[in-house]
Protein backbone atom coordinates (compact mmCIF):
# COMPACT_ATOMS: atom_id res chain seq x y z
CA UNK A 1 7.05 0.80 19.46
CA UNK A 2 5.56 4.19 18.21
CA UNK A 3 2.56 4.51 16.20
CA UNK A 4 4.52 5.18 13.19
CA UNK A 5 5.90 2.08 13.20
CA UNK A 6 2.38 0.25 14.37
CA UNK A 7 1.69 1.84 10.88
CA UNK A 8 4.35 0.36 8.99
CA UNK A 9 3.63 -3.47 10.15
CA UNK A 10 -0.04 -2.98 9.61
CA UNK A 11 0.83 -1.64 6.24
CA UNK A 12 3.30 -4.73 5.70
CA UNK A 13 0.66 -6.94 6.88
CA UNK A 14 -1.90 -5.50 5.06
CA UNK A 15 0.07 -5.87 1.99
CA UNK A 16 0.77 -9.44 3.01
CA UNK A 17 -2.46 -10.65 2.88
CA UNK A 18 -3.60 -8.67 -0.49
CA UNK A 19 -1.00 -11.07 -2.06
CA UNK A 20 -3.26 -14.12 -0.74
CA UNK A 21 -6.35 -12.57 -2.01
CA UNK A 22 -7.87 -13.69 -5.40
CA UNK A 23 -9.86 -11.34 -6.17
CA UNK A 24 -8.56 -8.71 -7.81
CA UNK A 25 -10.32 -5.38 -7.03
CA UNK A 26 -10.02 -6.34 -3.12
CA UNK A 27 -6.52 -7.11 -3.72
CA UNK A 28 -6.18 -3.57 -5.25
CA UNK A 29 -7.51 -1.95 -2.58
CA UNK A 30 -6.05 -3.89 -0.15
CA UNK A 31 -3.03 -2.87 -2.12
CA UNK A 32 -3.76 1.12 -1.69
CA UNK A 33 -4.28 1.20 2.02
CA UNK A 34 -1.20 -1.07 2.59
CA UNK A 35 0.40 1.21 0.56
CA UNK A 36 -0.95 4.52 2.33
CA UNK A 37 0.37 2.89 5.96
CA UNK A 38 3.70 2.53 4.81
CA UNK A 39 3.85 5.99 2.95
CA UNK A 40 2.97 7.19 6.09
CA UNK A 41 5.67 5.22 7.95
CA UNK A 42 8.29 6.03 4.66
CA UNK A 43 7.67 9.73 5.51
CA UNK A 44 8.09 9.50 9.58
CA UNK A 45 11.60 7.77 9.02
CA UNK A 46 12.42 10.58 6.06
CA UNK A 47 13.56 7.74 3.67
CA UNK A 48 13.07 9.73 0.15
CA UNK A 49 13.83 6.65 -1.92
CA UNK A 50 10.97 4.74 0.21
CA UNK A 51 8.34 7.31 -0.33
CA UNK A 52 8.83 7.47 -3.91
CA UNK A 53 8.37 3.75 -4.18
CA UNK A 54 5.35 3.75 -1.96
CA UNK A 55 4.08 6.37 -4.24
CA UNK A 56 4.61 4.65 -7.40
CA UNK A 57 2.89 1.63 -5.75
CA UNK A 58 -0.21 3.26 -4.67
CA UNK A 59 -0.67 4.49 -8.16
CA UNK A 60 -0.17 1.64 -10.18
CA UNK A 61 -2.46 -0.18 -7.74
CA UNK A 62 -5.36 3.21 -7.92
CA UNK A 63 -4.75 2.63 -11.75
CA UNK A 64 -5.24 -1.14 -12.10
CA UNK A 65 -8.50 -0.96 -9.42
CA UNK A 66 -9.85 1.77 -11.73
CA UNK A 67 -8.66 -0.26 -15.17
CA UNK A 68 -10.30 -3.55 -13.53
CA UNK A 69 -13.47 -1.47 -13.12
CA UNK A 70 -14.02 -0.38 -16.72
CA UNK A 71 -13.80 -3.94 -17.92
């Protein structure tokens, strides 16, 4: 196993557990950095249609941490 792929599970796990979290602003960052691994991993393995999915995930989760904030 490469580190790319060490990436990619931590990122999976990472988003794993935000799902179990109940509070929402950890779960948002939690969110982000699982995201970030597997953009990371999406980009190693050259899988456009990944990358642009991990991308669009890491900003709606950047926007709702930042919308949370201002309530």
């Amino acid at each position: 196993m490469n580190i790319y792929q060490v990436l990619g599970a931590t990122g999976l796990l990472v988003i794993s557990t935000a799902i179990l979290v109940k509070n929402e602003k950890t779960q948002n960052l939690l969110f982000i950095a699982g995201g970030i691994l597997l953009e990371v991993y999406s980009i190693y393995r050259n899988d456009v249609i990944f990358m642009v999915l991990q991308i669009v995930f890491i900003i709606a989760a950047v926007y709702d941490y930042f919308n949370i904030r201002k309530k």
